[in-house]
N, C-alpha and C. Protein backbone atom coordinates (compact mmCIF):
# COMPACT_ATOMS: atom_id res chain seq x y z
N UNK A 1 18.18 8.95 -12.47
CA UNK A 1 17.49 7.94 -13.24
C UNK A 1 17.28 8.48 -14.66
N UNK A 2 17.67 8.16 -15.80
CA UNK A 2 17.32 7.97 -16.81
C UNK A 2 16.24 7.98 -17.70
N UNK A 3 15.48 8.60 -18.57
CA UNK A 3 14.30 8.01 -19.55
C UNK A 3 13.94 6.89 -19.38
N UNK A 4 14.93 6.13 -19.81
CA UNK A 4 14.92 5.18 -20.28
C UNK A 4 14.74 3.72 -18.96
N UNK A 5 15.12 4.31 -17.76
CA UNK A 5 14.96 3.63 -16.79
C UNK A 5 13.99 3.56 -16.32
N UNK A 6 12.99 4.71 -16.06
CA UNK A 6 11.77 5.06 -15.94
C UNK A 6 10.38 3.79 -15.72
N UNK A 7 9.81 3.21 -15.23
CA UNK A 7 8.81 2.90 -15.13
C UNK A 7 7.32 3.72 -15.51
N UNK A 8 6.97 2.92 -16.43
CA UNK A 8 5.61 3.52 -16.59
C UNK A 8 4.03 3.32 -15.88
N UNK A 9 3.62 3.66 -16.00
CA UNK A 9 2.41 3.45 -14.80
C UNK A 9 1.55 3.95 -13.78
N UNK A 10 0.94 3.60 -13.25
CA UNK A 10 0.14 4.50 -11.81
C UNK A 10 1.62 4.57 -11.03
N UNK A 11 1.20 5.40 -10.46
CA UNK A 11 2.34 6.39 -9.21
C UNK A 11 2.30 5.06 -7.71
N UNK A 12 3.28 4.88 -7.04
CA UNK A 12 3.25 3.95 -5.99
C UNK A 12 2.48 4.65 -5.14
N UNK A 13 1.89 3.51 -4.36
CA UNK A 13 0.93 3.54 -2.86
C UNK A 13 1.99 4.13 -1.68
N UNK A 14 3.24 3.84 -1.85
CA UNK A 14 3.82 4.48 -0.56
C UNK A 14 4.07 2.94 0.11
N UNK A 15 4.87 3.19 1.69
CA UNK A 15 5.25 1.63 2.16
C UNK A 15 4.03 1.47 2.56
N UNK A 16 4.20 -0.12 1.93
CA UNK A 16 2.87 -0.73 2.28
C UNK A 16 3.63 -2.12 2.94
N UNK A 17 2.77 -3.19 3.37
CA UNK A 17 2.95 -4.55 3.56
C UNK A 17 1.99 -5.40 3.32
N UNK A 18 2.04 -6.75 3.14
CA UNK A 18 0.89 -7.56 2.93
C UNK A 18 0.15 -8.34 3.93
N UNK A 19 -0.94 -8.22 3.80
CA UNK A 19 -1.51 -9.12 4.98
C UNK A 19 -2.60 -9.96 4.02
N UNK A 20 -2.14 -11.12 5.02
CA UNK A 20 -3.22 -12.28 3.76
C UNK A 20 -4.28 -12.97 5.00
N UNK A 21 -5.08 -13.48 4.60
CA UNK A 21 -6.28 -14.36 5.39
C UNK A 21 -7.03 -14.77 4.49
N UNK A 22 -7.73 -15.78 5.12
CA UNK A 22 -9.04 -16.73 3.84
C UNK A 22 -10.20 -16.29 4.55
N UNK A 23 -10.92 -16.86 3.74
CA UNK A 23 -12.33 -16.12 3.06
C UNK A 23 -13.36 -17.21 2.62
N UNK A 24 -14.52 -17.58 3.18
CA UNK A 24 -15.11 -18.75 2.64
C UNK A 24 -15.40 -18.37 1.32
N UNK A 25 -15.36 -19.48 0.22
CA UNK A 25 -15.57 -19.02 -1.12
C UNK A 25 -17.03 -18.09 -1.59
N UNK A 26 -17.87 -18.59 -1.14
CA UNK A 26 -19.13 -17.48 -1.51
C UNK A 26 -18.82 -16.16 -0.49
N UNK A 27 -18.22 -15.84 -0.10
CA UNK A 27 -17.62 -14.33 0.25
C UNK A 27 -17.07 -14.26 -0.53
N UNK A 28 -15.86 -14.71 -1.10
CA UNK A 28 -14.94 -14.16 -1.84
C UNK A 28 -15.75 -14.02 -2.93
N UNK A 29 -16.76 -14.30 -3.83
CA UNK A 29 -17.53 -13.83 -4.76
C UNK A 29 -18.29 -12.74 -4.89
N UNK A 30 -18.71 -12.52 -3.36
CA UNK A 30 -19.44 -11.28 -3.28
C UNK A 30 -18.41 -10.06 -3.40
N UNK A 31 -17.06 -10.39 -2.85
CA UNK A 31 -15.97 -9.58 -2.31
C UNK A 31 -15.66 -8.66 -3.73
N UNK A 32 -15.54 -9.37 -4.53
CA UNK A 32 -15.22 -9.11 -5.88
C UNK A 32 -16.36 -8.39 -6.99
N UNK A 33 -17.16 -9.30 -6.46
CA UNK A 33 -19.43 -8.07 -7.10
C UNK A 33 -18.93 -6.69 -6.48
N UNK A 34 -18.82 -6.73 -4.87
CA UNK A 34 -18.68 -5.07 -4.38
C UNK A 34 -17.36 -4.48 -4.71
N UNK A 35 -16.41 -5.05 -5.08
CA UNK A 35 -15.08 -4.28 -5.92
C UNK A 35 -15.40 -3.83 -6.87
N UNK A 36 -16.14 -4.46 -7.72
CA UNK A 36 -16.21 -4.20 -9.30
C UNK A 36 -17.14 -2.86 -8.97
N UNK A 37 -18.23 -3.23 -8.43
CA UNK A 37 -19.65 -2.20 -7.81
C UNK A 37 -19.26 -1.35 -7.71
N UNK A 38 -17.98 -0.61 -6.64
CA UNK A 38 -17.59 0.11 -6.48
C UNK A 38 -16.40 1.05 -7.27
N UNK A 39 -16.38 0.32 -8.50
CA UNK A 39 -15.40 0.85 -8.98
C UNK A 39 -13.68 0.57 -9.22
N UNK A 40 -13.57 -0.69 -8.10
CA UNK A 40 -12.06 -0.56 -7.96
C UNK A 40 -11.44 -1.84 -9.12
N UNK A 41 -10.52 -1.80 -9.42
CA UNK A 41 -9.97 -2.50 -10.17
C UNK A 41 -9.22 -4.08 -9.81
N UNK A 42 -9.37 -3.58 -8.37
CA UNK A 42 -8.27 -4.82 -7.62
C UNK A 42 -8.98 -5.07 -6.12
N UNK A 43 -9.30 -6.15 -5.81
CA UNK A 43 -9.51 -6.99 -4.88
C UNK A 43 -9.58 -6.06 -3.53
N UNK A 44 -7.62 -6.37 -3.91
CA UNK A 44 -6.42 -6.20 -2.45
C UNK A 44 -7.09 -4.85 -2.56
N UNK A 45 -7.19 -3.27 -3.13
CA UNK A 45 -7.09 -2.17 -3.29
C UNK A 45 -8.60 -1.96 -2.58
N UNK A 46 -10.16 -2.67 -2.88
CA UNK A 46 -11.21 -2.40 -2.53
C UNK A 46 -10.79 -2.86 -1.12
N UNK A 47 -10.54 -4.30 -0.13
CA UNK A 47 -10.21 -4.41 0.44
C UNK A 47 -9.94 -3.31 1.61
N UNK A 48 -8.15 -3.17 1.22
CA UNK A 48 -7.55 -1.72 1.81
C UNK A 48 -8.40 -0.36 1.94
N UNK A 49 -8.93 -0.10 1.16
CA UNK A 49 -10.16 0.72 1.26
C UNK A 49 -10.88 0.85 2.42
N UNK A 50 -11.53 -0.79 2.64
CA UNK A 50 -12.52 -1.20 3.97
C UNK A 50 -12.02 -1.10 5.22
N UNK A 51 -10.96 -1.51 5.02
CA UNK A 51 -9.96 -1.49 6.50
C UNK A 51 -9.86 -0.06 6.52
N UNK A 52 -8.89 0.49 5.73
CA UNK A 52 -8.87 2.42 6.22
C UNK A 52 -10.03 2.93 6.68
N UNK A 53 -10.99 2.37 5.77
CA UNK A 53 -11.79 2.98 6.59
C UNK A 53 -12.71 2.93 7.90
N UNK A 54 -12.35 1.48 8.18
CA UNK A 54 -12.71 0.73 9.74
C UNK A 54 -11.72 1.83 10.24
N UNK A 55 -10.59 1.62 10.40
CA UNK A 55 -9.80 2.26 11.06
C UNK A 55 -10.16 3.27 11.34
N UNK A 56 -9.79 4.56 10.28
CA UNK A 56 -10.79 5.36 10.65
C UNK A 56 -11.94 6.28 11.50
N UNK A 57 -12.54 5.17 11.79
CA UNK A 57 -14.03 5.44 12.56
C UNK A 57 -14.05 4.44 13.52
N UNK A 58 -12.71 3.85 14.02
CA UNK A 58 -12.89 3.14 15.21
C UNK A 58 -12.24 3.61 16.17
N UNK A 59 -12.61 3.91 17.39
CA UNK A 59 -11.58 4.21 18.64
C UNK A 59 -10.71 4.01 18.80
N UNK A 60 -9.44 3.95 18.74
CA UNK A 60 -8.25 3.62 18.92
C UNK A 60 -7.59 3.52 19.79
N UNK A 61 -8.33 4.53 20.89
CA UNK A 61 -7.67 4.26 22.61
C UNK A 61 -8.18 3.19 23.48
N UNK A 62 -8.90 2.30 22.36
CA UNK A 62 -9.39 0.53 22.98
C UNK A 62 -8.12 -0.20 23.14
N UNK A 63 -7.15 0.28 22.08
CA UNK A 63 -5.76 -0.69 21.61
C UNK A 63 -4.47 0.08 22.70
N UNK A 64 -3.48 -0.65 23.12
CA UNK A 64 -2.35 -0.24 23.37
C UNK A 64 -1.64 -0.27 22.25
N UNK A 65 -0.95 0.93 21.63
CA UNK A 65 0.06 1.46 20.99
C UNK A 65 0.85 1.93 21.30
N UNK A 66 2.13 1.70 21.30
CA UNK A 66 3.59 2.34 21.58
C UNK A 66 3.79 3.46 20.52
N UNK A 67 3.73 4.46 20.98
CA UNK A 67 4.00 5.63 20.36
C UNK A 67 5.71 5.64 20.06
N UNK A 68 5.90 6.70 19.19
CA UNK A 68 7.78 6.80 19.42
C UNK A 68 7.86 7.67 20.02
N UNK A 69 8.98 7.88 20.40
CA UNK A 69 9.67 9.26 21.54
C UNK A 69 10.25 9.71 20.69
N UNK A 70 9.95 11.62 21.15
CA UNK A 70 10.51 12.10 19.89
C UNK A 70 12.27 12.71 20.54
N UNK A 71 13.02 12.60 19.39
CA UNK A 71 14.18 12.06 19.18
C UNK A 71 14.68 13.01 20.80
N UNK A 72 14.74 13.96 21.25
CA UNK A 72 14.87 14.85 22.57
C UNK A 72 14.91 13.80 23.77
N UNK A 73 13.72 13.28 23.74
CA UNK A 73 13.46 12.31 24.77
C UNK A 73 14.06 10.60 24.64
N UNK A 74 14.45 10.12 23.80
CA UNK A 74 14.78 8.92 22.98
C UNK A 74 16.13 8.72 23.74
N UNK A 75 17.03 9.93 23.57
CA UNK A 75 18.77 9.77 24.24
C UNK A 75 18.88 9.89 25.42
């Protein structure tokens, strides 16, 4: 890549995907008071934040997850 090809900017998040849902409007007002409150610049970013950190600090062996097989066991 080139100089000149280069993008300028914050560094990427890494793979991400989108997940969307609604929000009664006086949430979404508050949603945006505790973004700003907190510092973040973007919605989606305070958001993602909340979830990591649900995640986080929630049990996880409540959920069935398919693990992968590592590649030995796979063939």
């Amino acid at each position: 890549m080139t100089a000149s090809n280069r993008r300028a900017g914050r560094p990427g998040k890494g793979d991400r995907r989108v997940v969307a849902f609604r929000l009664a409007t006086p949430k979404v007002d508050i949603v945006r008071e505790l973004a700003v409150a907190e510092g973040f610049e973007h919605v989606s970013d305070w958001l993602a934040h909340v979830v990591s950190e649900r995640i986080d600090h929630t049990d996880l062996s409540k959920i069935k997850r398919q693990e992968e097989l590592p590649i030995s066991m796979a063939s």
